[in-house]
Protein backbone atom coordinates (compact mmCIF):
# COMPACT_ATOMS: atom_id res chain seq x y z
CA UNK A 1 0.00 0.00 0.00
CA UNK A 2 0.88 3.18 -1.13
CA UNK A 3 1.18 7.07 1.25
CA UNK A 4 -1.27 8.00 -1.94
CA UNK A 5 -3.98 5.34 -0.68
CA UNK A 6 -4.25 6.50 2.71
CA UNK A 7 -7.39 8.28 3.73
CA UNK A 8 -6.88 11.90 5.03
CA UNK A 9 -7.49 11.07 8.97
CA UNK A 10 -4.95 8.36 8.36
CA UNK A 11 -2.25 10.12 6.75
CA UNK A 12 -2.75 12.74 9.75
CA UNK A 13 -1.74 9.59 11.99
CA UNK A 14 1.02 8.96 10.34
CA UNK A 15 2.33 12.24 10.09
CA UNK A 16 2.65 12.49 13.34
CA UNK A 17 4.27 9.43 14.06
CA UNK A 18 7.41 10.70 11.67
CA UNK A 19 7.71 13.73 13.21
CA UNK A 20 10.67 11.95 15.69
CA UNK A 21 12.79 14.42 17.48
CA UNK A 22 16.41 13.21 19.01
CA UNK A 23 16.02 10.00 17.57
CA UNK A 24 13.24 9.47 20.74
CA UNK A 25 10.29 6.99 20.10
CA UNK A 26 6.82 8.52 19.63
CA UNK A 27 3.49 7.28 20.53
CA UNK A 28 0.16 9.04 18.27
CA UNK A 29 -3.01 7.86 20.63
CA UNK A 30 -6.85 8.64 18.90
CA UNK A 31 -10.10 7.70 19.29
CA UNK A 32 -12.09 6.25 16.16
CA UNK A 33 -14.81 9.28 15.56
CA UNK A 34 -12.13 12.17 16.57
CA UNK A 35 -13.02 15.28 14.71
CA UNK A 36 -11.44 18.66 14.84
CA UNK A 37 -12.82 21.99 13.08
CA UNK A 38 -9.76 24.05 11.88
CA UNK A 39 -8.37 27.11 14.57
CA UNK A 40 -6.28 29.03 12.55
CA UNK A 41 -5.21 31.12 15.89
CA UNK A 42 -3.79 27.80 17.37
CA UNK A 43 -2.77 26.59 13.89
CA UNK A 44 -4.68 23.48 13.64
CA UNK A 45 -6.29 21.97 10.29
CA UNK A 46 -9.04 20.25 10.16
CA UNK A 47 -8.65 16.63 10.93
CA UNK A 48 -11.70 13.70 11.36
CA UNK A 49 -10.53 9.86 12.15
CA UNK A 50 -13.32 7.81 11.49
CA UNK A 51 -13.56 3.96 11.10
CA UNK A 52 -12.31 4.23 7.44
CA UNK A 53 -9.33 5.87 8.58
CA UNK A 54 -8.22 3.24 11.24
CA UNK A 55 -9.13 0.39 8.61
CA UNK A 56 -6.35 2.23 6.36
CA UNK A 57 -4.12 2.26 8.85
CA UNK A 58 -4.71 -1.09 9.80
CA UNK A 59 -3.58 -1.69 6.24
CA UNK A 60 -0.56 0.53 5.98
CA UNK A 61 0.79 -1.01 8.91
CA UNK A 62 0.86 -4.45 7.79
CA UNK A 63 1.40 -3.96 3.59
CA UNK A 64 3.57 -0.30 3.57
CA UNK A 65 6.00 -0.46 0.70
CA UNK A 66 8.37 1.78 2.51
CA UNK A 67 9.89 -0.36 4.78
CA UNK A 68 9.03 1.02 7.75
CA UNK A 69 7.46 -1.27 10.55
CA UNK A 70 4.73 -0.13 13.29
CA UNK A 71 2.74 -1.53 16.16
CA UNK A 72 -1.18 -0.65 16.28
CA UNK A 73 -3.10 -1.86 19.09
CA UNK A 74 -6.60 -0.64 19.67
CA UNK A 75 -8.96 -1.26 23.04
CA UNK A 76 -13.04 -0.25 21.84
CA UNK A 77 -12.33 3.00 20.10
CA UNK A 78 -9.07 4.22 21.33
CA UNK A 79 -6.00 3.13 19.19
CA UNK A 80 -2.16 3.79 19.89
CA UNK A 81 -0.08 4.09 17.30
CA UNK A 82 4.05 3.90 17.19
CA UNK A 83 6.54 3.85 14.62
CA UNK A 84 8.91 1.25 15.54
CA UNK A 85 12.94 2.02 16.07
CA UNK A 86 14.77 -0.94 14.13
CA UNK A 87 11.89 -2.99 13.66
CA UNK A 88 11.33 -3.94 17.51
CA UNK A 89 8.40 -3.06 19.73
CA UNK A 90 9.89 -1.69 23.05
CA UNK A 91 10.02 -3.56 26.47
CA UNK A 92 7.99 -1.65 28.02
CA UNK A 93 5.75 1.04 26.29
CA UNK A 94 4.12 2.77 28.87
CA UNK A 95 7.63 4.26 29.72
CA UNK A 96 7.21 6.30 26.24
CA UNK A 97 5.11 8.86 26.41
CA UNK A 98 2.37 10.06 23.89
CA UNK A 99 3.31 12.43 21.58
CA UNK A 100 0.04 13.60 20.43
CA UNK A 101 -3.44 12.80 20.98
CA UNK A 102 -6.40 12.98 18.89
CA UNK A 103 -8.89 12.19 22.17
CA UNK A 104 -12.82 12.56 22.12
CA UNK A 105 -13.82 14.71 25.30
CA UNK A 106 -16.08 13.18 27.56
């Protein structure tokens, strides 16, 4: 699967999960049905993750043709997301913190 097959929501995911600073493992965490209007004063687009999203994530994940490897694991409608350092999950991943959330408020 292709970055040009990705739905918008997902490649907003993703996006975030390159963005590594210091060579330091980042976590993205959302919730399926996250939507965000645009605030131009705090510089945020758009973005909406809906069910279609995570499915094309699902599918990057596994199929990419880039070569880089990631761990998805979702519990109901909250999925964490992590681009993996040399291919290997890490011992212990609630020692990393999450870089950015895309969280529905309750």
């Amino acid at each position: 699967m292709e970055w040009s097959d990705l739905t918008e929501g997902a490649k907003a995911v993703l996006e975030q999960t390159r963005n590594i600073k210091n060579d330091k493992i980042q976590i993205v965490e959302f919730d399926v049905g996250f939507t965000q209007e645009a605030d131009i004063e705090e510089g945020y687009d758009p973005i909406s993750i809906q069910e279609e999203d995570y499915q094309s994530l699902k599918q990057y994940t596994q199929q990419n043709e880039y070569g880089e490897k990631y761990h998805m694991a979702r519990n109901k409608k909250t999925v964490k997301i992590i681009l993996l350092e040399k291919g290997k999950i890490p011992d212990n991943l609630s020692d990393i913190p999450v870089f950015r959330e895309y969280k529905i408020e309750q």
